[in-house]
Protein backbone atom coordinates (compact mmCIF):
# COMPACT_ATOMS: atom_id res chain seq x y z
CA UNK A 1 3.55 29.62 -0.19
CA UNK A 2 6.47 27.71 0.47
CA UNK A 3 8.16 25.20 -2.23
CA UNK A 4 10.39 22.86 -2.05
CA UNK A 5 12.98 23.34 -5.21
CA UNK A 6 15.25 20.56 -5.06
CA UNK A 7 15.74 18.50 -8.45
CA UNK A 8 15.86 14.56 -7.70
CA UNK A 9 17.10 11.57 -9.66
CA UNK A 10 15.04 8.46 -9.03
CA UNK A 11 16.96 6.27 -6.60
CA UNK A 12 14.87 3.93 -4.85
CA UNK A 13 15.48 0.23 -4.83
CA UNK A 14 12.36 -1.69 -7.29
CA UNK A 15 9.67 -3.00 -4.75
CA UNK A 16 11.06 -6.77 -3.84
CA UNK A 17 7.39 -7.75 -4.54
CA UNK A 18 5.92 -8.35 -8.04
CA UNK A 19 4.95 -4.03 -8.14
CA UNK A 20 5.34 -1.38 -10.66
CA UNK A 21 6.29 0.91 -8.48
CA UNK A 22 8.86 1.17 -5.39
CA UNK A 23 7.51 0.30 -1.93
CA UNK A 24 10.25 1.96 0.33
CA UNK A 25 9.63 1.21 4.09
CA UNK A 26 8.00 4.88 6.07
CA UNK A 27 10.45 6.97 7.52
CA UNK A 28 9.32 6.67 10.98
CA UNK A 29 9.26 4.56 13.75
CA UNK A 30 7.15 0.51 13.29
CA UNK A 31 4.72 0.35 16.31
CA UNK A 32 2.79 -2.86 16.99
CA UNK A 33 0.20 -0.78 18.67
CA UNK A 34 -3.22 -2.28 16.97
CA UNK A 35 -4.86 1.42 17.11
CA UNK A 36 -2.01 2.91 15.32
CA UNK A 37 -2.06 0.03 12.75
CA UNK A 38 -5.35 0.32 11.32
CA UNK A 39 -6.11 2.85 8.24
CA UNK A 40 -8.73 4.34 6.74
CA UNK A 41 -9.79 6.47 3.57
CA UNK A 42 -12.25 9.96 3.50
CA UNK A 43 -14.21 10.76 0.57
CA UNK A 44 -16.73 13.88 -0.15
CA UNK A 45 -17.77 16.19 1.85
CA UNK A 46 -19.31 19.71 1.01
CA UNK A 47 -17.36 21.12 3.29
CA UNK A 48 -14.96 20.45 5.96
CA UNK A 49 -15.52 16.88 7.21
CA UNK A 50 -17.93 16.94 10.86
CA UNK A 51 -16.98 16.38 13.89
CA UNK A 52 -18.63 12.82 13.94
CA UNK A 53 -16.13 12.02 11.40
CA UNK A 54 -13.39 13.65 12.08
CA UNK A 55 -13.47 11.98 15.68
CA UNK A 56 -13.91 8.53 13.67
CA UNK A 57 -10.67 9.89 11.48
CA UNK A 58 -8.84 10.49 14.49
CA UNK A 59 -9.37 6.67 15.89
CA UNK A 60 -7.06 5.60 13.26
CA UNK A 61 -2.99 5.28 12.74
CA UNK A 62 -2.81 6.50 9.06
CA UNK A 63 -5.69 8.07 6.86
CA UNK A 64 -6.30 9.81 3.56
CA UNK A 65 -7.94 13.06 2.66
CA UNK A 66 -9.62 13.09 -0.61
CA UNK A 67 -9.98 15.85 -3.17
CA UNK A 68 -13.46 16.05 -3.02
CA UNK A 69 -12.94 16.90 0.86
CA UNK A 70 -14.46 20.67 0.64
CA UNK A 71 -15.41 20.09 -2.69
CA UNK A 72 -17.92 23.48 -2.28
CA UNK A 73 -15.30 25.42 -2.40
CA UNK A 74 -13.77 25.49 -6.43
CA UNK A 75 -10.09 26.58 -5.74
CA UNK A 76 -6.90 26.54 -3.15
CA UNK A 77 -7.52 22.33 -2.86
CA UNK A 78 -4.07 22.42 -1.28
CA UNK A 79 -5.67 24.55 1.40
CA UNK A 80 -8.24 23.43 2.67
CA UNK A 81 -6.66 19.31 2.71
CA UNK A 82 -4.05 20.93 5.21
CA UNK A 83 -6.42 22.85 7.26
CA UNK A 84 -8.51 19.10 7.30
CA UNK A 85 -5.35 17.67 8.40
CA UNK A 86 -4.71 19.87 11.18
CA UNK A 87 -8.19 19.36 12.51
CA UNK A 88 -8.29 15.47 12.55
CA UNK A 89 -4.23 16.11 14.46
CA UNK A 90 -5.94 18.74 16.61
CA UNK A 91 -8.23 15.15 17.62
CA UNK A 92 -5.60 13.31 17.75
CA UNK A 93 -1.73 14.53 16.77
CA UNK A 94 -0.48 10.68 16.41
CA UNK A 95 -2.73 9.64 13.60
CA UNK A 96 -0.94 10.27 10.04
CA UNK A 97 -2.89 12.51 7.60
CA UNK A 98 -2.00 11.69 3.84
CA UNK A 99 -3.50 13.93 1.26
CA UNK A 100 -4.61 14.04 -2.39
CA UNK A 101 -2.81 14.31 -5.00
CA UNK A 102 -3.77 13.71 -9.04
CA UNK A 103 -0.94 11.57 -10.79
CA UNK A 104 -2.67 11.80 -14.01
CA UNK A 105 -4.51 14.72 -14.54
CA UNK A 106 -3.49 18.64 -13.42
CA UNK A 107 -6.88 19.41 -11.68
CA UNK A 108 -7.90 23.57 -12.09
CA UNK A 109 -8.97 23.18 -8.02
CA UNK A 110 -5.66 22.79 -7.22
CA UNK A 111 -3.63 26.36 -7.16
CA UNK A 112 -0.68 24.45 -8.39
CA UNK A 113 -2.37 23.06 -11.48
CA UNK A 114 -4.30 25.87 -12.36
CA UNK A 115 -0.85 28.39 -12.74
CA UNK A 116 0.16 26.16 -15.66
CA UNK A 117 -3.44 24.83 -16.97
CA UNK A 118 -4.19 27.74 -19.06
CA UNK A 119 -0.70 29.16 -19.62
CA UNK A 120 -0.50 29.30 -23.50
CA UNK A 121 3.28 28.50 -23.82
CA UNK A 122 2.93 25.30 -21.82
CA UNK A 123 0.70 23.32 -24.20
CA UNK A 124 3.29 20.86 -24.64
CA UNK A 125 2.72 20.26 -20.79
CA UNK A 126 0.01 17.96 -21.41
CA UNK A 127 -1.80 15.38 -23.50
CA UNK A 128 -2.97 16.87 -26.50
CA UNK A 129 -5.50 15.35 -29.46
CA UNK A 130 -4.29 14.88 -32.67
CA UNK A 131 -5.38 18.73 -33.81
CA UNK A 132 -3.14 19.85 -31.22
CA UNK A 133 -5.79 20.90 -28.65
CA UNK A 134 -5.29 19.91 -25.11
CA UNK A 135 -7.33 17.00 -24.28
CA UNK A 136 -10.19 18.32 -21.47
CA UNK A 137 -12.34 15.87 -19.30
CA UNK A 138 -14.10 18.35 -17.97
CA UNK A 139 -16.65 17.66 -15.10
CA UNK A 140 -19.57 20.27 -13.63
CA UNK A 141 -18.96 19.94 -9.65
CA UNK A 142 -21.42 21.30 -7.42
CA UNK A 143 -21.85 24.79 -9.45
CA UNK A 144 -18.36 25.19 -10.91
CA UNK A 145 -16.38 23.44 -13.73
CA UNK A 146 -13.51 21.10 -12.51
CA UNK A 147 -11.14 21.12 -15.70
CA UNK A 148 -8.94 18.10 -16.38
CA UNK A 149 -5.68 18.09 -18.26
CA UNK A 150 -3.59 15.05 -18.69
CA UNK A 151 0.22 15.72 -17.53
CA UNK A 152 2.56 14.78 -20.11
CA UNK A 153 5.49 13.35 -17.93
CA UNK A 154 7.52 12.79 -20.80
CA UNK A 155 8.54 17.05 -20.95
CA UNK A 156 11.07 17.20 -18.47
CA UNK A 157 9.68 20.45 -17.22
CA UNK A 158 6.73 18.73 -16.41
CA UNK A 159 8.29 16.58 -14.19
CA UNK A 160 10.53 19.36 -12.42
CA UNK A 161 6.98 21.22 -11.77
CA UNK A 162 5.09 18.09 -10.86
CA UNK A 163 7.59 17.07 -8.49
CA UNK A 164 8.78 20.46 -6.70
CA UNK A 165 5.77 22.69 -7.00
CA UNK A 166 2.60 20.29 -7.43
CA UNK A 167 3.46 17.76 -5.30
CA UNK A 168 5.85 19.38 -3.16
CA UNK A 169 3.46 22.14 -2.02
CA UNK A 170 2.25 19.11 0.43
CA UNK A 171 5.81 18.28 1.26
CA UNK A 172 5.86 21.80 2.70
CA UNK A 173 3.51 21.46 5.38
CA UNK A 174 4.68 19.93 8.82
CA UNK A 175 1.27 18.94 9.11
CA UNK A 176 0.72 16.52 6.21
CA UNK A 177 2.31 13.12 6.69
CA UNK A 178 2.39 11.21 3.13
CA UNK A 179 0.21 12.09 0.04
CA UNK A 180 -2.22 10.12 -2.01
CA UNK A 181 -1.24 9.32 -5.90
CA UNK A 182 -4.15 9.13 -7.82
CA UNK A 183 -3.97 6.88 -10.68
CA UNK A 184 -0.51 5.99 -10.44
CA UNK A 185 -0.99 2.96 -12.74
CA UNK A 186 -0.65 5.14 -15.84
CA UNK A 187 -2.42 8.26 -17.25
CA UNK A 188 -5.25 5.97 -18.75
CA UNK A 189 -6.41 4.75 -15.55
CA UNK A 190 -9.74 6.52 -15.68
CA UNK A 191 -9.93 7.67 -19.23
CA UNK A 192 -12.39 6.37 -21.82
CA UNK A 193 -12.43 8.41 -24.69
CA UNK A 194 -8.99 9.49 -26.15
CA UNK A 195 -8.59 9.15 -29.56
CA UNK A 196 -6.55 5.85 -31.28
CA UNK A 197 -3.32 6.62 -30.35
CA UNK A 198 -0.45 4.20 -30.76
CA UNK A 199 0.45 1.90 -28.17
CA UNK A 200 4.17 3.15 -28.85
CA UNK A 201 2.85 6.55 -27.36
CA UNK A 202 0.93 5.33 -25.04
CA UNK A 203 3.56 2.87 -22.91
CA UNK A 204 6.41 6.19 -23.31
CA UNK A 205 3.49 8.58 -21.56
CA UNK A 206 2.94 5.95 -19.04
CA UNK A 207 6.68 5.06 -18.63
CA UNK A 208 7.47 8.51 -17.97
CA UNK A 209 4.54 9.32 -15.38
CA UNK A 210 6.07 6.27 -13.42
CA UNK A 211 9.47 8.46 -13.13
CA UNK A 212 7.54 11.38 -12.12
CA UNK A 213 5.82 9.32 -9.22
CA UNK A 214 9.97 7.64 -8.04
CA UNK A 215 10.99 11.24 -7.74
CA UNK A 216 8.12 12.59 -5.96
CA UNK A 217 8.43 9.62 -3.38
CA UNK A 218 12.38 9.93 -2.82
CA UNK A 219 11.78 13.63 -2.33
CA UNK A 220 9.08 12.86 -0.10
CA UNK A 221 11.04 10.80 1.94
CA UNK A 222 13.81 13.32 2.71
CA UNK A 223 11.06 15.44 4.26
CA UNK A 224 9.76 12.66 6.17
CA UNK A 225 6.81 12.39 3.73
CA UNK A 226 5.50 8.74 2.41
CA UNK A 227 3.18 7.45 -0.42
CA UNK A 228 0.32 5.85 -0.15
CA UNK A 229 0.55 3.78 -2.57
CA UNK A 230 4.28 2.33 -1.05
CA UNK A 231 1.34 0.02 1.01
CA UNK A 232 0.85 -3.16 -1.33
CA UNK A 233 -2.26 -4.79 -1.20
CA UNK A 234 -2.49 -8.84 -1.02
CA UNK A 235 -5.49 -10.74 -1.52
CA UNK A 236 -6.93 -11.99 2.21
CA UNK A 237 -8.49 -15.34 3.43
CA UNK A 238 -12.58 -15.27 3.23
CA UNK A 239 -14.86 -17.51 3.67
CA UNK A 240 -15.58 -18.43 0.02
CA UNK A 241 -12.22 -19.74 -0.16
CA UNK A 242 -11.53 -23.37 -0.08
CA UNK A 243 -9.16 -24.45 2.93
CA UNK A 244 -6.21 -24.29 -0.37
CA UNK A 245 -7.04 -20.74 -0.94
CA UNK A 246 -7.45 -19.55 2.16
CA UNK A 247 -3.56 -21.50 3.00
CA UNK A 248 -2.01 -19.99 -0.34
CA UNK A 249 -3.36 -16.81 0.66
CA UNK A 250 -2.20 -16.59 4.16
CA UNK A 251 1.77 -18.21 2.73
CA UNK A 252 1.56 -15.15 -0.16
CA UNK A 253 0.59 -12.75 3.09
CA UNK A 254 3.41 -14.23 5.78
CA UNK A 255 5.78 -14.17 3.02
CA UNK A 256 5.29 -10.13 2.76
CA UNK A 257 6.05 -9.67 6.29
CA UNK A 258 9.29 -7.05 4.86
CA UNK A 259 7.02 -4.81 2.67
CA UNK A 260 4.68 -2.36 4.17
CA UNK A 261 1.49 -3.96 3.34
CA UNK A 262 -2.52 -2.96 3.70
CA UNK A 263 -4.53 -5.95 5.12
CA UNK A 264 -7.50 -6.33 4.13
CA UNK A 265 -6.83 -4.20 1.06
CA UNK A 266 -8.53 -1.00 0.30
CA UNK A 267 -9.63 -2.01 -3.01
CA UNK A 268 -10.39 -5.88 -2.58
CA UNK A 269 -13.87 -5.15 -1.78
CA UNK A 270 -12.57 -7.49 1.93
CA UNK A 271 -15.35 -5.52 3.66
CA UNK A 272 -16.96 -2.19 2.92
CA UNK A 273 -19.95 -2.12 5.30
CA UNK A 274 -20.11 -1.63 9.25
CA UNK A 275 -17.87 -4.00 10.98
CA UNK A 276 -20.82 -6.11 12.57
CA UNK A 277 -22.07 -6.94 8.81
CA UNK A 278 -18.64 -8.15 8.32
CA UNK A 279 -18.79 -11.66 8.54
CA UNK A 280 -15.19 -12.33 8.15
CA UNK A 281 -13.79 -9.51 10.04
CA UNK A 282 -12.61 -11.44 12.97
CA UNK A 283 -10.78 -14.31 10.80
CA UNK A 284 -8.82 -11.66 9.05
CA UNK A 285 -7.60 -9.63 12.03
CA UNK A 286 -6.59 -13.33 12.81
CA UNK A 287 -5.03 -13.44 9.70
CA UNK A 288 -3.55 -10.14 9.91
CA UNK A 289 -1.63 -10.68 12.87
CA UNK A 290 -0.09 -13.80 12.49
CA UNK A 291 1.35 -12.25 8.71
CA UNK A 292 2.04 -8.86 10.04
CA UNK A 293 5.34 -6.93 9.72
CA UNK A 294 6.68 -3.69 11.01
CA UNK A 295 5.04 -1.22 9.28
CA UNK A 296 1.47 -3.21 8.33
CA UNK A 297 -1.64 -2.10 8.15
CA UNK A 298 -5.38 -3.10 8.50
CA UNK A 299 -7.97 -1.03 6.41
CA UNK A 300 -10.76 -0.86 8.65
CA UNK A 301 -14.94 -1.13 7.89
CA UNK A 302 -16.89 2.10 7.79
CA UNK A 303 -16.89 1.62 12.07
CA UNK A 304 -14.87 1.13 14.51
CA UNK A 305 -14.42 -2.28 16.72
CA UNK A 306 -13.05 -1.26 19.58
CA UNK A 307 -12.84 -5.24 20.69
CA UNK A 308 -10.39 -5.78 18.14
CA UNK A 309 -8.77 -2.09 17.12
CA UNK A 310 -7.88 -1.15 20.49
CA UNK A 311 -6.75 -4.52 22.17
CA UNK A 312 -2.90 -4.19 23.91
CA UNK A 313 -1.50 -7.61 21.51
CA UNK A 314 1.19 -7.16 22.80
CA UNK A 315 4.46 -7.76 20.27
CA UNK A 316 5.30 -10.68 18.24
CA UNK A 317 6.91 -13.33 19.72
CA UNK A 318 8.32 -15.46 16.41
CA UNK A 319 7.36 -15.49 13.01
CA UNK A 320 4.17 -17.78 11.75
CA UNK A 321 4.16 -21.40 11.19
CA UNK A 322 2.20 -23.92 10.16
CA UNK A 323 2.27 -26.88 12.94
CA UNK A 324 -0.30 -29.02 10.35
CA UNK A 325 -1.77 -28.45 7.09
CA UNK A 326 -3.99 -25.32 6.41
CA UNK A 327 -3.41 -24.03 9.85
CA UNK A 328 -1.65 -21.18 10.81
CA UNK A 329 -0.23 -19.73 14.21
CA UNK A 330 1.87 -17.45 15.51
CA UNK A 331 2.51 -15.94 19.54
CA UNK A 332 2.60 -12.31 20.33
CA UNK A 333 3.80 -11.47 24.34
CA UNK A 334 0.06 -11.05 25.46
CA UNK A 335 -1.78 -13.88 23.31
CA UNK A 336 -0.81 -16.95 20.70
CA UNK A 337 -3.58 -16.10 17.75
CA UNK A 338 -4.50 -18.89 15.11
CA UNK A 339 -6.42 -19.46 11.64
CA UNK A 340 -7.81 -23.36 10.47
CA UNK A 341 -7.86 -22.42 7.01
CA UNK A 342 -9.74 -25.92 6.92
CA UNK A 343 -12.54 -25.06 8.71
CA UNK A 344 -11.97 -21.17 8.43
CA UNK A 345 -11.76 -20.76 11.99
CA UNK A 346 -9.39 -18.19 14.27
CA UNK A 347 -9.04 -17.49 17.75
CA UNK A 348 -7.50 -14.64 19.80
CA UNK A 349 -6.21 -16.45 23.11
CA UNK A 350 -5.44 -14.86 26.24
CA UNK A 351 -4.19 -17.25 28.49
CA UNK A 352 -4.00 -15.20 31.76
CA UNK A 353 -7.55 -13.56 30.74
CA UNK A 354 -9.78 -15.99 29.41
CA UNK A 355 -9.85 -19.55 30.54
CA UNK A 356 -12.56 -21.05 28.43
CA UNK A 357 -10.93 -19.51 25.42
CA UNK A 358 -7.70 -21.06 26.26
CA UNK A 359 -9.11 -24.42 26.71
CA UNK A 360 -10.70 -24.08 23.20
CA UNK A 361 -7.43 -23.63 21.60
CA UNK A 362 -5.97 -26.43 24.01
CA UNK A 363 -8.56 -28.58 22.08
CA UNK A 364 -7.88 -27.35 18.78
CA UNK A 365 -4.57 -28.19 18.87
CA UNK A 366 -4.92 -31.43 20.45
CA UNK A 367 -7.72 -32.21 17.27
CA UNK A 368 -4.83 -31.28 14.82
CA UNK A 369 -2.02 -33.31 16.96
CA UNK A 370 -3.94 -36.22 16.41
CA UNK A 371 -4.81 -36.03 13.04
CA UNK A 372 -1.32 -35.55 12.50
CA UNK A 373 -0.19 -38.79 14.91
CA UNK A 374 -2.82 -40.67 12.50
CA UNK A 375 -1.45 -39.92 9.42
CA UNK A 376 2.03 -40.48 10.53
CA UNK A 377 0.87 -43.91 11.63
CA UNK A 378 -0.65 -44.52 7.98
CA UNK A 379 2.44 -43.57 5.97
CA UNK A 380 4.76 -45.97 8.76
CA UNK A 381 1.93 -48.82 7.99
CA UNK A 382 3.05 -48.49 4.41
CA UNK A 383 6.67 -49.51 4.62
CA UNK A 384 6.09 -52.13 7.62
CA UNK A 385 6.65 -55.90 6.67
């Protein structure tokens, strides 16, 4: 197997966003194509994913490849998540295929993690209890044992081998596209039951896993490899909001337009059921496209809406604005799209396509012109003598 041996200093610029980590733009080409905007993330399978789902994979721009993809089989991880690649490219070669990778822990089903795991003069490779036994979390997966060690960034040789062989053993293959960190927010993230240990050792651990993960990325992207994680993740307009929310939201959103961004984030719980049981789905494609930048994009449900995933938009036109309180717009070169934050409203509007739609958002706007002409008239009243 082929590795990558090229020793990195961290050099990318801090995310502009409030972020603990950078959030570097992708190395490829923006496209405004809706399809190619959307994402999506894969989970378990026993085996290799079917073809159901790999033709559902294959619908989308960018996706991720869990660990658990395969998880029958108990070794060579970094295997089979290229072979599962290749078969959702074979579908369709434009979608982007990120795989897994374990920030915090070195997983035994991965070849890369099991070389060093049980090597006797690499203790000092990982978190270790205060007797000076590695620290285990071991789990019973289908009818093997998945052992768990926790990396200890702060040995430099750690970080050589996490970066280069670990990680890079996906930066290898011309058919992976970006990788996956899991639990990037420190090695803690998932952990329960360590022992007291000082908050001193804890933050340098953490600190030092965070270098790991800047090196891996700036290596990644001289092989035309991304992060996953480089996506930030804003909170998005619902329906529960009141019209302030819903307008703060959409401001914090439009004023991300320079940061690759995922919309409706993958973790915000924005809508995890099929898309017809979504109730807000169609205000926050709304949403999405009058905040979109370059390089956005829109986790989708658990099935695909082909009325609003594979629509020709068009490009943007100008950036979004906010003609009256709480109400958002913004024109692409096929449409003009809108969200009334106050009534938590939104419209797509073709005007060449669709007149009755058109003359909907005629009225709309004519509503909000004359609100607007009122309250003018109001504050003039004021100062008249």
């Amino acid at each position: 197997m082929l590795h990558l041996i090229l020793l990195t200093q961290s050099e990318l610029e801090p995310c502009p966003k409030p972020w603990r980590l950078p959030c570097p733009l992708p190395p490829w080409q923006p496209t405004y194509n809706m399809q190619l905007s959307t994402q999506h993330y894969f989970y378990s399978s026993e085996g290799f994913y079917d073809n159901e789902t790999v033709s559902f994979a294959a619908l989308h721009g960018v996706v991720g490849v869990d660990w658990a993809n395969h998880y029958g089989l108990p070794m060579h991880r970094e295997e089979t998540l290229v072979q599962q690649a290749a078969f959702v490219k074979a579908v369709n070669p434009k979608t982007r295929v990120f795989v897994y990778r374990q920030s915090e822990l070195a997983l035994n089903i991965f070849d890369n993690g099991a070389k060093v795991m049980y090597d006797p003069s690499k203790t000092d490779w990982f978190v270790l209890f205060p007797n000076g036994t590695i620290y285990n979390d071991s789990v019973i997966v289908d009818n093997y044992r998945m052992d768990q060690f926790c990396w200890d960034h702060r040995n430099p040789k750690v970080q050589d081998y996490f970066v280069n062989y670990y990680v890079g053993s996906a930066f290898s293959q011309s058919i992976v596209d970006g990788i996956f960190y899991d639990d990037d927010g420190g090695i803690w993230d998932e952990r329960s039951n360590y022992p007291n240990y000082t908050e001193e050792y804890r933050q340098a651990v953490d600190a030092a896993q965070q270098v790991s993960l800047k090196r891996a990325w700036e290596l990644g992207l001289k092989y035309d490899k991304h992060a996953w994680q480089a996506w930030l993740s804003p909170n998005v307009p619902s329906s529960n909001d009141t019209p302030a929310q819903c307008a703060e939201k959409m401001k914090t959103a439009i004023s991300m337009k320079n940061v690759p961004v995922t919309f409706p984030a993958m973790y915000n719980g924005a809508c995890d059921y099929p898309w017809e049981q979504c109730q807000d789905l169609k205000q926050q494609l709304a949403a999405f496209l009058i905040a979109r930048g370059d390089y956005w994009l829109f986790f989708t449900p658990n099935s695909w809406w082909k009325e609003g995933f594979e629509t020709d938009y068009g490009v943007p036109l100008n950036d979004a604005y906010e003609p009256f309180p709480n109400f958002f717009v913004r024109k692409w070169s096929n449409c003009t799209v809108y969200l009334d934050c106050n009534n938590f409203i939104s419209d797509i509007i073709f005007p060449s396509v669709n007149r009755k739609r058109t003359w909907r958002g005629y009225l709309v706007f004519f509503k909000y012109l004359y609100h607007f002409y009122h309250l003018v008239c109001r504050f003039c009243r004021m100062f008249y003598f």
